[in-house]
C-alpha atoms as a PDB file:
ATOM      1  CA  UNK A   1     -11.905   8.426 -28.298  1.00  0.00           C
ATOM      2  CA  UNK A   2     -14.961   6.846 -29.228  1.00  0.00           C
ATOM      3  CA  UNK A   3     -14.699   2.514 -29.625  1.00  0.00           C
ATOM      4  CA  UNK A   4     -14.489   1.044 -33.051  1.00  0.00           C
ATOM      5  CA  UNK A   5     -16.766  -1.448 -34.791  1.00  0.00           C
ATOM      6  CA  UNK A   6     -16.445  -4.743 -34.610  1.00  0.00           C
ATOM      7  CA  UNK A   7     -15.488  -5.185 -38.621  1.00  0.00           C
ATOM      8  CA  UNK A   8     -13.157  -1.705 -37.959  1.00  0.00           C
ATOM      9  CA  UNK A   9     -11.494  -3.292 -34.731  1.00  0.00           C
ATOM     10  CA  UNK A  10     -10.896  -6.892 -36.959  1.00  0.00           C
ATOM     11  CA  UNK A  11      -8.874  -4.693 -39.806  1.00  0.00           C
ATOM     12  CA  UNK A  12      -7.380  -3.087 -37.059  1.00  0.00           C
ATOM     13  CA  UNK A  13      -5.770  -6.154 -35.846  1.00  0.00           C
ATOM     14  CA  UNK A  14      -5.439  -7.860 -38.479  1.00  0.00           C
ATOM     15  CA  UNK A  15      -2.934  -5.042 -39.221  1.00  0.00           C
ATOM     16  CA  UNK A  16      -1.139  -5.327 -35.742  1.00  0.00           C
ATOM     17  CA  UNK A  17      -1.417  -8.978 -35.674  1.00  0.00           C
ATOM     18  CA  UNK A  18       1.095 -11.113 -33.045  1.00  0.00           C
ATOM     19  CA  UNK A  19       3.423 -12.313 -36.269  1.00  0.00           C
ATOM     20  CA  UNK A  20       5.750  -9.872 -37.076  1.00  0.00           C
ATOM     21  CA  UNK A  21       4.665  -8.700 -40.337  1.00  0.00           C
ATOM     22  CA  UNK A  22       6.343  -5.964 -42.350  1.00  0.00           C
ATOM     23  CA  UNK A  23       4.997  -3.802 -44.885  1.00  0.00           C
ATOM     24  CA  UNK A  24       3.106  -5.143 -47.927  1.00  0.00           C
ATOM     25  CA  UNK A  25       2.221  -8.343 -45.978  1.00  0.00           C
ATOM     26  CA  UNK A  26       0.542  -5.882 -42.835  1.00  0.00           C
ATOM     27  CA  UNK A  27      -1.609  -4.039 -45.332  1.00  0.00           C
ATOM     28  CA  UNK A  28      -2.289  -7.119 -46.974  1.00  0.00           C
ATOM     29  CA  UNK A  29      -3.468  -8.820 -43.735  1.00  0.00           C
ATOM     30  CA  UNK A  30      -5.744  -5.759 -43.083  1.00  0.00           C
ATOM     31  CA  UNK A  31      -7.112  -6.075 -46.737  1.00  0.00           C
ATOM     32  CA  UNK A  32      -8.048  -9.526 -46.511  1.00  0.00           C
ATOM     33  CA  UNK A  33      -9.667  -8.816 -43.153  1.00  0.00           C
ATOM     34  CA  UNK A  34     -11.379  -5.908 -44.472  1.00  0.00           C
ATOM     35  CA  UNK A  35     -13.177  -7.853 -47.681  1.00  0.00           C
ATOM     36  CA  UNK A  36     -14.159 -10.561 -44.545  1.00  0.00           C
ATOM     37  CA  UNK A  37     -15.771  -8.011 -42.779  1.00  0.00           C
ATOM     38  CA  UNK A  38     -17.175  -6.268 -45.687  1.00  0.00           C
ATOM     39  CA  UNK A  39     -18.288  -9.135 -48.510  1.00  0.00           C
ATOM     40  CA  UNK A  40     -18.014 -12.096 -46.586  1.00  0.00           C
ATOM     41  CA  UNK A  41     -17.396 -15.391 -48.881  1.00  0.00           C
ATOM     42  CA  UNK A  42     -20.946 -16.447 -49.801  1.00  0.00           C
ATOM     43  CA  UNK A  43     -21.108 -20.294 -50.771  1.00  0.00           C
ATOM     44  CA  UNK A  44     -22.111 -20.150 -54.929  1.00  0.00           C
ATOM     45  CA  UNK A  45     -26.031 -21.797 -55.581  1.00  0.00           C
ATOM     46  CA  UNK A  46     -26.746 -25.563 -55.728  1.00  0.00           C
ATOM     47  CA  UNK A  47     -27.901 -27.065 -58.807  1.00  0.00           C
ATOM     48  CA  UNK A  48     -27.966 -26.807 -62.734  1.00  0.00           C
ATOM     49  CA  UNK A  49     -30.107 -23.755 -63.887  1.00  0.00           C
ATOM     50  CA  UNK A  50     -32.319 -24.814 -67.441  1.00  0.00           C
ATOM     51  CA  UNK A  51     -31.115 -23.314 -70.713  1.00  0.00           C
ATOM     52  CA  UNK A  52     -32.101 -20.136 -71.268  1.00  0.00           C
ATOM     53  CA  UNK A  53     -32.888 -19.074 -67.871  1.00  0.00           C
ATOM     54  CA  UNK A  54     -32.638 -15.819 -65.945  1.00  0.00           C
ATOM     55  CA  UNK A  55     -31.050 -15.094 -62.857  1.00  0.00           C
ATOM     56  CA  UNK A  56     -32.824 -13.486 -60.033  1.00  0.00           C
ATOM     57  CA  UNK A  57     -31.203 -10.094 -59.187  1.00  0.00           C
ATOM     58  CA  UNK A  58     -30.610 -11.050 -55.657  1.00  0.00           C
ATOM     59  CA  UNK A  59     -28.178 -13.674 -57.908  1.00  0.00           C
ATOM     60  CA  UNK A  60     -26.554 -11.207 -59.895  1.00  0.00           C
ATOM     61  CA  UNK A  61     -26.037  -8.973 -56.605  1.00  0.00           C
ATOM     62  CA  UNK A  62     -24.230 -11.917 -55.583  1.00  0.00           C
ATOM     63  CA  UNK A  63     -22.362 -12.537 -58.321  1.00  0.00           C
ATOM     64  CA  UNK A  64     -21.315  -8.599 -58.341  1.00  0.00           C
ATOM     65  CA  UNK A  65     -20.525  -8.872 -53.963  1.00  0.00           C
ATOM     66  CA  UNK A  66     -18.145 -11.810 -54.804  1.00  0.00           C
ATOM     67  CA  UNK A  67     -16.452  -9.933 -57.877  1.00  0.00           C
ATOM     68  CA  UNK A  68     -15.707  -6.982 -55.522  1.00  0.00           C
ATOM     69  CA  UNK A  69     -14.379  -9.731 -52.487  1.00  0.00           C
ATOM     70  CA  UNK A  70     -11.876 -11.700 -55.667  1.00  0.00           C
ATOM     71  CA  UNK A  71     -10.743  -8.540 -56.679  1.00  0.00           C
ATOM     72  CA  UNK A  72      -9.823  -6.906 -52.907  1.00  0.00           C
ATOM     73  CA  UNK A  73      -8.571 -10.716 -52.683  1.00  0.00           C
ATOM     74  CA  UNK A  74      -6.160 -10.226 -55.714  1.00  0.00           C
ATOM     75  CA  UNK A  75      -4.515  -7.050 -54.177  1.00  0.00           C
ATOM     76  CA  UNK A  76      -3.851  -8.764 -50.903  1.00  0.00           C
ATOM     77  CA  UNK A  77      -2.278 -11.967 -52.816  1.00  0.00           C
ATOM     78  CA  UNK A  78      -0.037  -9.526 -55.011  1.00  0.00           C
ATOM     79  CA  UNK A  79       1.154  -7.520 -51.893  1.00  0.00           C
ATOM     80  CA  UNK A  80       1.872 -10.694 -49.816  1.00  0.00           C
ATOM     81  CA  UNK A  81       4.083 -11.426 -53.054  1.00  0.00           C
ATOM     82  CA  UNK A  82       6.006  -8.379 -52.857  1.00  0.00           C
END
């Protein structure tokens, strides 16, 4: 059997973690260590942009890498709640 990736091997234990977790709150554990590995938390830009400006598209690919890490976020918060 060939060794994982690092970011595979973190979901990996994130599901088998030392707290005994059960069910919804495992998968959830892997999930948030999943988005971690996958869109890490990016801090959002300093400072006021003028009216009527553009954003770059390396800003809106930020924007869009975040939106996909909130909503992998969400599912994990709702399965923890189960």
């Amino acid at each position: 059997m060939s060794e994982l990736s690092l970011a595979a091997q973190t979901v990996l234990d994130a599901y088998y973690c030392e707290k005994p977790l059960v069910g919804s709150k495992r998968v959830a554990a892997a999930l948030r260590a999943a988005a971690d590995q996958v869109v890490p938390n990016e801090p959002a830009p300093t400072g006021m942009r003028p009216a009527g400006d553009v954003y770059s598209s390396r800003e809106i690919r930020r924007g869009q890498r975040q939106e996909t890490r909130s909503q992998l976020l969400a599912i994990a918060a709702e399965l923890e709640n189960q």
